[in-house]
C-alpha atoms as a PDB file:
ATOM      1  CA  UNK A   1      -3.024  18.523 -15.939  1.00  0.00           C
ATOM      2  CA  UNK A   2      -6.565  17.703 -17.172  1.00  0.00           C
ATOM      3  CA  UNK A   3      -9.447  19.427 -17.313  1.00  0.00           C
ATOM      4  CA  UNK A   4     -11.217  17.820 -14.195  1.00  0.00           C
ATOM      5  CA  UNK A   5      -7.700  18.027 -11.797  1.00  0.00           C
ATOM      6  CA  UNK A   6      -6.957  14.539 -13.726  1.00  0.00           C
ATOM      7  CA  UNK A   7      -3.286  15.111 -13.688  1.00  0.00           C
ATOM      8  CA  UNK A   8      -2.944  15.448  -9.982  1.00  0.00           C
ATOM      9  CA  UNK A   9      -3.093  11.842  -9.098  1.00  0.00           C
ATOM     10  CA  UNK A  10      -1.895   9.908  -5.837  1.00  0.00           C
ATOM     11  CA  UNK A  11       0.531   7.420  -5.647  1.00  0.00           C
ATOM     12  CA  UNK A  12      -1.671   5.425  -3.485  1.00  0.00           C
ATOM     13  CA  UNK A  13      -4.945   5.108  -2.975  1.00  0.00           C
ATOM     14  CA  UNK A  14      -6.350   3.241   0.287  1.00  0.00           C
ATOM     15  CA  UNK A  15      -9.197   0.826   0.362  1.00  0.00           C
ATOM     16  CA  UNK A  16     -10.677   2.207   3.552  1.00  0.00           C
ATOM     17  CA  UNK A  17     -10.862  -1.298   5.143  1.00  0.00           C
ATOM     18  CA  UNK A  18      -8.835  -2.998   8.200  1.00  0.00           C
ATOM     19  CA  UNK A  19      -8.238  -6.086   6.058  1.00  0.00           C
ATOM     20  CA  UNK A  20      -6.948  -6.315   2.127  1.00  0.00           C
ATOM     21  CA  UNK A  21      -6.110  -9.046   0.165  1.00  0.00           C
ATOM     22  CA  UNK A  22      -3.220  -8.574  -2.268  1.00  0.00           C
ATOM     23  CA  UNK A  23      -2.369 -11.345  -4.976  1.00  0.00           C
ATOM     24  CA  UNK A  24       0.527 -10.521  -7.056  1.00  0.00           C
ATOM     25  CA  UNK A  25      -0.618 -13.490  -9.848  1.00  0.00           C
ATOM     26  CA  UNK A  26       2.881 -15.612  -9.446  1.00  0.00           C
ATOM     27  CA  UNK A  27       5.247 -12.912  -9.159  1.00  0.00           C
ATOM     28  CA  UNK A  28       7.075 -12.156  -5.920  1.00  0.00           C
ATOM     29  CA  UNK A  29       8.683  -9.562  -6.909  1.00  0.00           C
ATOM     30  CA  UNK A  30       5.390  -7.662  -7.714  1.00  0.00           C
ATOM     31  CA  UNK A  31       4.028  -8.850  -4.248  1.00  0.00           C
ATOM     32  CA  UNK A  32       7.028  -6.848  -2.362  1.00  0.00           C
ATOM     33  CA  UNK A  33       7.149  -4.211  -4.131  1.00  0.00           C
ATOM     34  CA  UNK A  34       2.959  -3.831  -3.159  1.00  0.00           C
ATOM     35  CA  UNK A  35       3.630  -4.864   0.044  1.00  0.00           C
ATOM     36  CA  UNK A  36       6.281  -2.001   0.622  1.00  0.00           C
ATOM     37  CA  UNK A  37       4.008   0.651  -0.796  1.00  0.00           C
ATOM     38  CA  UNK A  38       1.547  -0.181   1.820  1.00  0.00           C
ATOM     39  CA  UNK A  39       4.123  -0.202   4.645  1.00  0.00           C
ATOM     40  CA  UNK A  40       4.952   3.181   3.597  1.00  0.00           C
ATOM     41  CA  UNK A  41       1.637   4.541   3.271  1.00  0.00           C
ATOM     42  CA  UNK A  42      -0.238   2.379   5.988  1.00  0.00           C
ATOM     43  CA  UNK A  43      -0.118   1.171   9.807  1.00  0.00           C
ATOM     44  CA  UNK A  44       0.656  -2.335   9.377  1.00  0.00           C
ATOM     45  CA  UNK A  45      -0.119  -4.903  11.966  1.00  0.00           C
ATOM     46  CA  UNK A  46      -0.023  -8.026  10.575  1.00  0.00           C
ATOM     47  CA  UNK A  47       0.566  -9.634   7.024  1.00  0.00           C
ATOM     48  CA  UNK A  48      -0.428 -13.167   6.247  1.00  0.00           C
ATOM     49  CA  UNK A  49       1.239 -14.582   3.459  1.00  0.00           C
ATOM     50  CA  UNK A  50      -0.542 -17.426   1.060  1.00  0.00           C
ATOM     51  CA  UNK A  51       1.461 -19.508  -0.861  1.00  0.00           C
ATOM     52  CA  UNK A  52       2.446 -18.978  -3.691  1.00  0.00           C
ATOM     53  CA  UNK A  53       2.171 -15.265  -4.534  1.00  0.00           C
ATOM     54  CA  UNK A  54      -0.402 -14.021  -2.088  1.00  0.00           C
ATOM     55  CA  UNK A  55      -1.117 -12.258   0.811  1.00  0.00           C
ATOM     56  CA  UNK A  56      -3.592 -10.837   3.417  1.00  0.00           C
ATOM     57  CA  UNK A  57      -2.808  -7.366   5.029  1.00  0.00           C
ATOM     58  CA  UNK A  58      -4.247  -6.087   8.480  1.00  0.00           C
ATOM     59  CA  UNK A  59      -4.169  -2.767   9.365  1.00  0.00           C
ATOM     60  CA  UNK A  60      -3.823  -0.938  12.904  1.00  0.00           C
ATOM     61  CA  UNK A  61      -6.115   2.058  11.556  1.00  0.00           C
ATOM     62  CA  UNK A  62      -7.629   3.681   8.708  1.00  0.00           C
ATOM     63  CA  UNK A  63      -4.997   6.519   8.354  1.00  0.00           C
ATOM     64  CA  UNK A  64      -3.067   6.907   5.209  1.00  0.00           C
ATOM     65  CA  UNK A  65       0.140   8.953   5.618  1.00  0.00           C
ATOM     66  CA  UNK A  66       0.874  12.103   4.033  1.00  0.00           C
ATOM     67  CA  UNK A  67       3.317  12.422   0.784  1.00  0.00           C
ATOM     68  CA  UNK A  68       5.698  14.115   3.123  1.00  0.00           C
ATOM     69  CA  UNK A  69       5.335  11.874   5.961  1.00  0.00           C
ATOM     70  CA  UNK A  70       6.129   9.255   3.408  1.00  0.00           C
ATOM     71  CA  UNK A  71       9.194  11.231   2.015  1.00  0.00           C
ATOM     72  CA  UNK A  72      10.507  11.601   5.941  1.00  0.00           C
ATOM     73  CA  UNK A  73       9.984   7.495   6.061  1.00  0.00           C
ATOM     74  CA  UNK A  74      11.866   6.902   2.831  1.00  0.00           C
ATOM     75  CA  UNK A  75      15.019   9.401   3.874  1.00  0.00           C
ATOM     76  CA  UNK A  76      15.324   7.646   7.141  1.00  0.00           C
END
């Protein structure tokens, strides 16, 4: 752990927006793996995917879900 609480860092960190664009720069894999992470941490309504790699995310809210809600998500 650093001196400034440096060590204690999230897993994800939310834009604070309805809308994000995520581009994965050509790999899919990368794209679905970011696209999961948000699922799990985010209130997804709608995703818009751009050929080739790309995609636009819309969110229900601005909530971003607890470590332990996200832990309950992943063991279900």
């Amino acid at each position: 752990m650093g001196l400034f609480g440096g060590g204690n860092k999230k897993e994800f960190v939310s834009n604070g927006k309805l809308f994000e664009y995520i581009s994965a720069c050509g790999d899919s894999k990368k794209l679905e793996d970011e696209l999961e992470k948000r699922y799990l941490y985010r209130n997804i309504e709608d995703i818009q995917y751009l050929p080739p790699t790309d995609a636009v995310v819309k969110y229900k809210d601005l909530k971003v879900r607890s470590e332990e809600e996200v832990a309950e998500i992943r063991r279900q």
